[in-house]
Protein backbone atom coordinates (compact mmCIF):
# COMPACT_ATOMS: atom_id res chain seq x y z
CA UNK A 1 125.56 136.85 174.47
CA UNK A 2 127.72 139.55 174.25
CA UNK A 3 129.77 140.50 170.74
CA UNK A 4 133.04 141.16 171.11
CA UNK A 5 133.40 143.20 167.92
CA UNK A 6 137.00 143.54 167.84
CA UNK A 7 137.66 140.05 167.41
CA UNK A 8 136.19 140.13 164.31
CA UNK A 9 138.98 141.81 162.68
CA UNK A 10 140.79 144.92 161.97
CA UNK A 11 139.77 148.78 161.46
CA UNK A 12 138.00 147.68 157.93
CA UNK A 13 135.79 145.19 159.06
CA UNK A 14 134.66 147.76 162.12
CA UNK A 15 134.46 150.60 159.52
CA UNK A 16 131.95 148.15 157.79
CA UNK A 17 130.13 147.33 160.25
CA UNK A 18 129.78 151.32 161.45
CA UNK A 19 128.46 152.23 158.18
CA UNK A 20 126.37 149.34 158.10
CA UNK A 21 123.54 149.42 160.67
CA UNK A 22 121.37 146.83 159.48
CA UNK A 23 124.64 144.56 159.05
CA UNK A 24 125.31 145.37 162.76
CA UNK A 25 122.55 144.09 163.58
CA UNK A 26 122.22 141.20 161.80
CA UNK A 27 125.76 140.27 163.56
CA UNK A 28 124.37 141.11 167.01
CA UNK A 29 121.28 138.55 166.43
CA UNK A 30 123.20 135.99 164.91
CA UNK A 31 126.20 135.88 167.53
CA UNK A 32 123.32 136.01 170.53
CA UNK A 33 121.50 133.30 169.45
CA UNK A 34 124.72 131.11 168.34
CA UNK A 35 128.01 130.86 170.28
CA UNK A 36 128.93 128.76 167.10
CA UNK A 37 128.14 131.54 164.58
CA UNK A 38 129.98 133.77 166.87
CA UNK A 39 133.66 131.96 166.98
CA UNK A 40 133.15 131.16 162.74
CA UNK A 41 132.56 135.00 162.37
CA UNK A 42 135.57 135.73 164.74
CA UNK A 43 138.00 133.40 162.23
CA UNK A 44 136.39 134.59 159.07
CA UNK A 45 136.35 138.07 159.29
CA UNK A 46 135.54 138.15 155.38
CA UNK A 47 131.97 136.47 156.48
CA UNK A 48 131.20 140.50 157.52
CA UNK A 49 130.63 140.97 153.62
CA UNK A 50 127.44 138.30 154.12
CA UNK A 51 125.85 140.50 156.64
CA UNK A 52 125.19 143.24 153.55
CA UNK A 53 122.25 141.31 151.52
CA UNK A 54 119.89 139.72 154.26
CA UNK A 55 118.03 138.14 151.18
CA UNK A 56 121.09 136.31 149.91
CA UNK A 57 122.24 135.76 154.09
CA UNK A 58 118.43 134.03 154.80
CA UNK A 59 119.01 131.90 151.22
CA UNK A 60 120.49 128.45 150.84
CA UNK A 61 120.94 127.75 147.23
CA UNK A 62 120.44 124.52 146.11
CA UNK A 63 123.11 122.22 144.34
CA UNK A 64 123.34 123.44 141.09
CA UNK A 65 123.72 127.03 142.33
CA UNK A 66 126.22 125.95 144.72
CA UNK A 67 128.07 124.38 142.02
CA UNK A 68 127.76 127.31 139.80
CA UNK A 69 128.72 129.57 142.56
CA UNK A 70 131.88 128.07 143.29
CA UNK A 71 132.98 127.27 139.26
CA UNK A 72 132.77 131.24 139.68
CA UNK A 73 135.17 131.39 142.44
CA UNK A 74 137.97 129.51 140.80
CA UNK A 75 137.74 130.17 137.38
CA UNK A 76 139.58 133.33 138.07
CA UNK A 77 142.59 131.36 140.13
CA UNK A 78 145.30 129.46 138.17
CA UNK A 79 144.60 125.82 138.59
CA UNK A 80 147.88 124.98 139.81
CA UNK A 81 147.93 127.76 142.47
CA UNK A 82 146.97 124.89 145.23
CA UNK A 83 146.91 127.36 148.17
CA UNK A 84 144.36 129.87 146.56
CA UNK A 85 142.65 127.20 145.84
CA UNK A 86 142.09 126.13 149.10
CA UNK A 87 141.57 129.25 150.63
CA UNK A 88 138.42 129.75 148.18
CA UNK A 89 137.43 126.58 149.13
CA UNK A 90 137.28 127.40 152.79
CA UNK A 91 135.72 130.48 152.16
CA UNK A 92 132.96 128.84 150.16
CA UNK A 93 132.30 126.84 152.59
CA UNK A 94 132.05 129.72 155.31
CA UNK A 95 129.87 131.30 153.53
CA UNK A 96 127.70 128.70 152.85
CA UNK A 97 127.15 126.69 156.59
CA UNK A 98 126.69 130.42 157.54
CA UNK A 99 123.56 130.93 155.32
CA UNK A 100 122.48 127.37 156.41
CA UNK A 101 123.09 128.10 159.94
CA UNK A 102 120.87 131.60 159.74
CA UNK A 103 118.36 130.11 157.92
CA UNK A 104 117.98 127.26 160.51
CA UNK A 105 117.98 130.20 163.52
CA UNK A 106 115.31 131.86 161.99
CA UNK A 107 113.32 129.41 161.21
CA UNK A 108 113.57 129.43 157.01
CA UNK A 109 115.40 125.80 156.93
CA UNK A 110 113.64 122.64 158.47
CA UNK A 111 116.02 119.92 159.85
CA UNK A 112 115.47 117.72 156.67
CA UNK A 113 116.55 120.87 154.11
CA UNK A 114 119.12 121.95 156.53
CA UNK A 115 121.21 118.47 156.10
CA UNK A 116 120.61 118.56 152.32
CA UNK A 117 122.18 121.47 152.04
CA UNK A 118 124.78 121.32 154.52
CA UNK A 119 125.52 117.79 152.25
CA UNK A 120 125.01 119.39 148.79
CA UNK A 121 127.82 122.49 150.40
CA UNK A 122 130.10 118.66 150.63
CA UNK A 123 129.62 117.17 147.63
CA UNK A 124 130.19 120.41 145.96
CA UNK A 125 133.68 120.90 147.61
CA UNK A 126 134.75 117.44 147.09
CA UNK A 127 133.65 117.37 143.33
CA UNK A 128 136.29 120.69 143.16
CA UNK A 129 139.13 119.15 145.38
CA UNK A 130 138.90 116.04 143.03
CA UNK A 131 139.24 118.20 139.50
CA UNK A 132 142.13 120.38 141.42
CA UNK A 133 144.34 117.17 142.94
CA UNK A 134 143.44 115.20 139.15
CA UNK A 135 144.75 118.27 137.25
CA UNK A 136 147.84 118.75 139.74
CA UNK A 137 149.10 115.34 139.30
CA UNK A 138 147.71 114.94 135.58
CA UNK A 139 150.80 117.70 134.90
CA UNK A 140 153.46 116.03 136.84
CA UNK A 141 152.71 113.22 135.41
CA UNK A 142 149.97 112.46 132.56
CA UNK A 143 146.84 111.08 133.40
CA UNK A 144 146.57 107.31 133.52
CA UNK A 145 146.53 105.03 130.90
CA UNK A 146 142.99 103.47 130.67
CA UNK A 147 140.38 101.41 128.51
CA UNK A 148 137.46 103.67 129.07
CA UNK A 149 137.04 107.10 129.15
CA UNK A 150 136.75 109.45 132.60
CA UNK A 151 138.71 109.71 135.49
CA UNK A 152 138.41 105.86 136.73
CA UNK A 153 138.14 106.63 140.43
CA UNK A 154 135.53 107.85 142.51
CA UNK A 155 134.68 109.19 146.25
CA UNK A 156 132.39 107.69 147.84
CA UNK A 157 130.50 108.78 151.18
CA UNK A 158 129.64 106.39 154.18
CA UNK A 159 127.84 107.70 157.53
CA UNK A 160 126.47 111.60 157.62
CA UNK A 161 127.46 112.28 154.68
CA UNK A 162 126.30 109.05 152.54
CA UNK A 163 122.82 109.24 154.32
CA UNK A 164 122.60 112.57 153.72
CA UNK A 165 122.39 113.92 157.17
CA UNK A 166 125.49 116.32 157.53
CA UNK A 167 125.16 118.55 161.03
CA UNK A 168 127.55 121.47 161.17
CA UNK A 169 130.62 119.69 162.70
CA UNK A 170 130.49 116.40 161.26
CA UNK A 171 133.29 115.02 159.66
CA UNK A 172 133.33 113.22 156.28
CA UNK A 173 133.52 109.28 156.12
CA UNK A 174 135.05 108.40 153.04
CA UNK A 175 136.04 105.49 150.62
CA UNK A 176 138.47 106.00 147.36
CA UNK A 177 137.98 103.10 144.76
CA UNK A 178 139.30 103.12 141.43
CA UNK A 179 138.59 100.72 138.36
CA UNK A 180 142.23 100.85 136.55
CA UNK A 181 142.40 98.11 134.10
CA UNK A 182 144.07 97.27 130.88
CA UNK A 183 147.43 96.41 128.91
CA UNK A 184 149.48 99.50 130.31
CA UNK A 185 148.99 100.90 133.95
CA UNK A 186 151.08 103.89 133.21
CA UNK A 187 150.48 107.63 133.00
CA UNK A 188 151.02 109.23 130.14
CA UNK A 189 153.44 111.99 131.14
CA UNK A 190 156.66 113.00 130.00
CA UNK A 191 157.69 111.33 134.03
CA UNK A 192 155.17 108.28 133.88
CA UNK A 193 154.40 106.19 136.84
CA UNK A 194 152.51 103.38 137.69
CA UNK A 195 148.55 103.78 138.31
CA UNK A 196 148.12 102.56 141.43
CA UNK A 197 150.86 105.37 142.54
CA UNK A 198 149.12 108.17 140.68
CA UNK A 199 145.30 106.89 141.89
CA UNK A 200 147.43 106.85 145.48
CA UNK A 201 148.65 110.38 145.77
CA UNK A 202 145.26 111.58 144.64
CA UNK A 203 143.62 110.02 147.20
CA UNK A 204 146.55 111.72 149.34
CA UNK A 205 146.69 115.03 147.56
CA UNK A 206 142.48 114.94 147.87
CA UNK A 207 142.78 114.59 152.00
CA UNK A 208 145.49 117.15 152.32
CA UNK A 209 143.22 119.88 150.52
CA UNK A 210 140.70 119.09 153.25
CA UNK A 211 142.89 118.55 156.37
CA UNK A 212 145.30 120.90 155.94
CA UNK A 213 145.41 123.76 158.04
CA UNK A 214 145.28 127.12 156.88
CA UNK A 215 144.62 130.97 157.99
CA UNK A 216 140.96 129.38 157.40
CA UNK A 217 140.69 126.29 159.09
CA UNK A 218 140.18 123.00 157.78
CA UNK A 219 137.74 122.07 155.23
CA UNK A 220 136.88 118.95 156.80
CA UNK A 221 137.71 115.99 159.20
CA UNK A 222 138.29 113.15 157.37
CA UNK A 223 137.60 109.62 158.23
CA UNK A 224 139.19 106.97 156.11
CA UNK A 225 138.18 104.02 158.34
CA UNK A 226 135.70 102.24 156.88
CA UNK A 227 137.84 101.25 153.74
CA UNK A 228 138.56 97.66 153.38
CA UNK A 229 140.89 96.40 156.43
CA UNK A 230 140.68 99.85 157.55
CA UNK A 231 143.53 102.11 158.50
CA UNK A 232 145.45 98.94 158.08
CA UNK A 233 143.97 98.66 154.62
CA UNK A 234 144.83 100.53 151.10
CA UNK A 235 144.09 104.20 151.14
CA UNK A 236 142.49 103.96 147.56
CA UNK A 237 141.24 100.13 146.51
CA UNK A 238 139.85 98.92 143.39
CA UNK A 239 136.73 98.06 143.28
CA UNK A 240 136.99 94.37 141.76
CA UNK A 241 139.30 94.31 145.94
CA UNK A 242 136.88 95.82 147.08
CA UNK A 243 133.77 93.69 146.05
CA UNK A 244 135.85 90.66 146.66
CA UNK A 245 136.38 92.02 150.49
CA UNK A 246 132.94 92.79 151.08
CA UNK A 247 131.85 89.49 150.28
CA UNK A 248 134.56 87.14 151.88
CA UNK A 249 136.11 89.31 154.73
CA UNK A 250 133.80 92.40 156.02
CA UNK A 251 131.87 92.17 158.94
CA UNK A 252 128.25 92.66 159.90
CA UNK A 253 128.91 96.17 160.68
CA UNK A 254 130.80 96.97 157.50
CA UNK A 255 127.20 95.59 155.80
CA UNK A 256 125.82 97.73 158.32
CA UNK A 257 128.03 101.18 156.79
CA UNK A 258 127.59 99.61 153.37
CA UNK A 259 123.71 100.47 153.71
CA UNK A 260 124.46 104.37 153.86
CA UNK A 261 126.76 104.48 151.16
CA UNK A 262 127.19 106.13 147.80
CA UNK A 263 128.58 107.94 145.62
CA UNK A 264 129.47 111.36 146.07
CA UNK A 265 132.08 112.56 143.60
CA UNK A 266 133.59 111.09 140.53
CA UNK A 267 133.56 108.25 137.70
CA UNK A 268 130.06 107.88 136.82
CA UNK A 269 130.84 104.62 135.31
CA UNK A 270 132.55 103.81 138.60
CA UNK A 271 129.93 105.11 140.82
CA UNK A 272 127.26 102.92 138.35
CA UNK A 273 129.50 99.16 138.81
CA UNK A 274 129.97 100.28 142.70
CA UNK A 275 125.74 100.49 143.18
CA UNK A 276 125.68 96.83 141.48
CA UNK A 277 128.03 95.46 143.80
CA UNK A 278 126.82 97.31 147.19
CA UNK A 279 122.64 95.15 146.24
CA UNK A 280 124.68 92.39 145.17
CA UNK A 281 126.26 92.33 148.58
CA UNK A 282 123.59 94.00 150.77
CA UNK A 283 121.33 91.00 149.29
CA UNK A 284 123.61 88.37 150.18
CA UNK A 285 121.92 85.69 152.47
CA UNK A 286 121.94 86.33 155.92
CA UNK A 287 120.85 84.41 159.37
CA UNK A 288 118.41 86.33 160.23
CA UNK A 289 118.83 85.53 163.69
CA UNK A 290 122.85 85.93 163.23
CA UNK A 291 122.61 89.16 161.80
CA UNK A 292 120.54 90.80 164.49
CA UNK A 293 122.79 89.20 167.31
CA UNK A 294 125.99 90.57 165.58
CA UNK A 295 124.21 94.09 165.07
CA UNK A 296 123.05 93.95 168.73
CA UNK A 297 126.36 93.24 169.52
CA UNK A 298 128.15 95.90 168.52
CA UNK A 299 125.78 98.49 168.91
CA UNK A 300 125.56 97.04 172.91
CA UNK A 301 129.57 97.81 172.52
CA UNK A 302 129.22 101.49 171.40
CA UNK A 303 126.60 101.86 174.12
CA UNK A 304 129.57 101.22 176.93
CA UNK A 305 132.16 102.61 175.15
CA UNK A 306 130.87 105.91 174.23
CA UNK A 307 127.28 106.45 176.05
CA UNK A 308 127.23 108.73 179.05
CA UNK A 309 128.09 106.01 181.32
CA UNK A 310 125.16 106.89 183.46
CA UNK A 311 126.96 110.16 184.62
CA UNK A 312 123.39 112.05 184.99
CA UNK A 313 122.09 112.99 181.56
CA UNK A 314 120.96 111.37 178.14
CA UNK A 315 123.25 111.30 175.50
CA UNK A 316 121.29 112.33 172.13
CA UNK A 317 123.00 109.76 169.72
CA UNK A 318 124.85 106.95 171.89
CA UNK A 319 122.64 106.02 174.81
CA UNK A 320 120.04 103.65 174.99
CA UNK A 321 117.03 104.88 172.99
CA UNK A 322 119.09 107.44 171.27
CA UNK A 323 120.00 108.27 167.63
CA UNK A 324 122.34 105.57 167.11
CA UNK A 325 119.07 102.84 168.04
CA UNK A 326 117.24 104.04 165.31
CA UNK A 327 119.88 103.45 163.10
CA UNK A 328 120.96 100.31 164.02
CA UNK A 329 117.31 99.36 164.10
CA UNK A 330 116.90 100.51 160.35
CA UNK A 331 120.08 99.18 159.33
CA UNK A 332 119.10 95.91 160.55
CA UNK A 333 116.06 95.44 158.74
CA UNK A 334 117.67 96.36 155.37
CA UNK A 335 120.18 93.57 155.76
CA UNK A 336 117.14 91.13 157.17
CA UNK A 337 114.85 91.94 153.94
CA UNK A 338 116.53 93.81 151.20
CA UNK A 339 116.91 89.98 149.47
CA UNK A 340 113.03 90.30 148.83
CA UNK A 341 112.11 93.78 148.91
CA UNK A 342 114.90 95.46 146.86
CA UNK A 343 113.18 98.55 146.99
CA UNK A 344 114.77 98.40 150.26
CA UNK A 345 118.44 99.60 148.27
CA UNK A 346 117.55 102.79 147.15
CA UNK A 347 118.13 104.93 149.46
CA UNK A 348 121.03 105.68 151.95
CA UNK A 349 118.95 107.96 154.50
CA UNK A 350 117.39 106.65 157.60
CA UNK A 351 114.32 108.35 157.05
CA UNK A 352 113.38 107.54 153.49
CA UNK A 353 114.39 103.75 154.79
CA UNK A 354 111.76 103.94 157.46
CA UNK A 355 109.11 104.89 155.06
CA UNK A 356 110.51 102.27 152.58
CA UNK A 357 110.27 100.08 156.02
CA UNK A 358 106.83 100.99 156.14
CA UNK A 359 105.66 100.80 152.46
CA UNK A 360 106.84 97.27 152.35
CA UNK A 361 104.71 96.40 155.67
CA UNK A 362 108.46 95.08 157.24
CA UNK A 363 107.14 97.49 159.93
CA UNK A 364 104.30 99.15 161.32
CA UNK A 365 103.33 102.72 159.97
CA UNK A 366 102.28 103.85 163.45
CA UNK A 367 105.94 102.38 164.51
CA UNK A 368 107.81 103.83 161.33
CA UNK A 369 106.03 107.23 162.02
CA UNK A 370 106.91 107.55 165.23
CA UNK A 371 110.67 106.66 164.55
CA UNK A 372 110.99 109.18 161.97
CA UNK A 373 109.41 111.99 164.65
CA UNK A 374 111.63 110.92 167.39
CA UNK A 375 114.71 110.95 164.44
CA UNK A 376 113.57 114.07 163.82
CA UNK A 377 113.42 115.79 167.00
CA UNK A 378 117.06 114.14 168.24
CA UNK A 379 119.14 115.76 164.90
CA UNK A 380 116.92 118.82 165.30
CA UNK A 381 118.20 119.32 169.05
CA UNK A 382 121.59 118.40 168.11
CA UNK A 383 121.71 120.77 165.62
CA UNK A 384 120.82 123.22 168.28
CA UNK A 385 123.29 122.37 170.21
CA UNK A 386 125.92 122.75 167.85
CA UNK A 387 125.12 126.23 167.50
CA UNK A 388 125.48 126.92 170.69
CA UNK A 389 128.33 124.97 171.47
CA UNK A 390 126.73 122.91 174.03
CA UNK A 391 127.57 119.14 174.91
CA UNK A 392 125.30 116.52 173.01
CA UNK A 393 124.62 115.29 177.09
CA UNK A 394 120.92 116.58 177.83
CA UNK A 395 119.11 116.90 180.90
CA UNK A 396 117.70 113.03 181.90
CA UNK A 397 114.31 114.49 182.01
CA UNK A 398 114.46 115.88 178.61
CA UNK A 399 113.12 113.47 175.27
CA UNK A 400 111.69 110.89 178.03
CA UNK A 401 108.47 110.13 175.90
CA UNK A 402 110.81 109.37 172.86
CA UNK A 403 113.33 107.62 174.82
CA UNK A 404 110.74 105.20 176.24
CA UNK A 405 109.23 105.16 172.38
CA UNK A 406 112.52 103.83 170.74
CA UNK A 407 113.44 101.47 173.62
CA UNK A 408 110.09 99.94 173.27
CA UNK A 409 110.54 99.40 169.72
CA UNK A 410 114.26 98.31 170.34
CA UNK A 411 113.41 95.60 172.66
CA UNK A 412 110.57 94.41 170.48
CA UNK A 413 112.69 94.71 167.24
CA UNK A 414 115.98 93.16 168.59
CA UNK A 415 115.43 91.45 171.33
CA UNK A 416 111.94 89.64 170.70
């Protein structure tokens, strides 16, 4: 596709790019093979400067150098400067997808590295926006009054993010608990207020640093849904509420989310109590029989609601045979077994559950196997499509022999 090189910026970023050759080129392949690269280049003009080192460009650090990377970044902004602060933040980011997304393009990243790291980028940023919004509010008004040490509240990931399987647009489901407790739920500031208020506007504070938007952009979509009672729900719960709620009120499907969830910033103490109560929960008794009608249920409801209606093509994750079958499948199973095969609660991502699945004999390798390839393939093409800003609607020839594959297996798995 063509570049149109003067969207990028003003007479600096061309005077870069002139005296730059190799960085030229570099943008030319990179905006020709992705539409989405293109448009992130066009609002980040500063993402030029990643063009200069094609080793660092074609290099996705891992965690710890991420987290390194961007302790770097802000230890030279004042930590009450909240709007420099986000504008590193968004630039990290930038940066970062970008070195994921040419990596992927050129062949350095498989799918299953390419989602680590796009999740690792996450956890990162949300590990920083939680420090910046706790020291914010910790000097308006002292940090809570507690009987342990550490901040007392965690962020915990559901969905992409908790199974580890960010793409490049996804948003970020998340769920704020807390574990405030003891003879005074005050801050200790000079203007004191309650806990539950302070714990509150963090969890506020925390989704305006990624919603807001700036010169940037957003850092991410948030989805705040699956907290208990949703929307009409608490924006940050304790957990004792929240344990309670899971076992007297939530519904299959909120067992369902519960299986890809964990923690992914915060209270380590917190994040410890939380894994205890999402086995004791996830190895509740359960119907088997009841629990794969109400899972069939509601993934038969997403299927009308937001499938391609038979409008001429397949859609990768809602139609039938598509991503979301897989998962349901999975997720099913978990809630069937887990009671006797714990090892079952381990992990959050679908495709270290299918070889749990597997490992356990709960289902056939050849079947497991051929789930994980077909997982594969959808999140790899999806991935592509992102990149080039294409609808997640495929041709109705395309994927047929892994269509056919998973709708097998669905009928046999959920319908037997």
């Amino acid at each position: 596709m063509p570049v149109d090189i003067i969207a990028l910026g003003p007479l600096t970023n061309l005077a870069l790019l002139l005296e730059n050759p190799p960085a030229l080129g570099e943008l030319v392949v990179l905006c020709g093979a992705s539409p989405w690269i293109s448009e992130q280049m066009a609002r980040h003009p500063v993402l030029l400067d990643e063009l200069l080192d094609r080793a660092s460009l074609y290099t996705a650090p891992d965690k710890a150098r991420l987290h390194d990377e961007l302790r770097q970044q802000v230890a030279r902004l004042a930590p009450d400067d909240l709007e420099a602060q986000m504008e590193a933040l968004r630039y990290f980011k930038a940066s970062h997808v970008l070195r994921v997304a040419a990596s992927e393009l050129v062949g350095r990243l498989p799918l299953m590295q390419v989602s680590d790291n796009l999740t690792w980028i996450a956890e990162v940023i949300l590990e920083q926006v939680l420090a910046v919004a706790w020291a914010d509010l910790s000097n308006k008004y002292g940090e809570p009054r507690r009987d342990s040490t550490g901040y007392g509240f965690a962020i915990f990931g559901y969905g992409k993010l908790g199974g580890i399987e960010l793409g490049y647009g996804s948003d970020l489901d998340l769920v704020f608990l807390h574990d405030s407790a003891g003879s005074e739920q005050k801050t200790a500031g000079a203007k004191p207020v309650d806990n539950n208020v302070f714990l509150t506007r963090l969890g506020q504070r925390i989704i305006h640093m990624l919603e807001t938007f700036t010169a940037a952009g957003v850092l991410y979509e948030v989805d705040m849904r699956l907290r208990p009672s949703g929307n009409s729900g608490l924006l940050v719960s304790s957990l004792d509420a929240f344990a309670d709620y899971q076992r007297s009120e939530a519904w299959t499907w909120e067992h369902q989310a519960l299986v890809r969830a964990r923690v992914v910033a915060g209270d380590a103490d917190l994040a410890a109590r939380f894994a205890k109560v999402r086995e004791q929960v996830l190895a509740a008794g359960r119907e088997p029989v009841t629990v794969r009608d109400e899972v069939r249920a509601m993934r038969e409801r997403m299927r009308a609601e937001l499938g391609s209606r038979g409008g001429g093509g397949f859609h990768l994750k809602q139609d039938p045979g598509g991503i979301v079958d897989i998962e349901f499948m999975v997720q099913y199973l978990v809630l069937r077994w887990c009671r006797e095969h714990p090892e079952l609660l381990r992990w959050t991502d679908t495709i270290r559950l299918l070889e749990t699945l597997a490992a356990s004999a709960l289902l056939e390798a050849a079947d497991a196997e051929a789930l994980i390839e077909a997982y594969q393939q959808y999140r790899a093409v999806a991935h592509r499509l992102t990149l080039a800003e294409a609808s997640s609607v495929i041709g109705d020839d395309k994927l047929k022999p892994e269509r056919r594959m998973v709708t097998a297996l669905w009928k046999r798995v959920m319908q037997s």
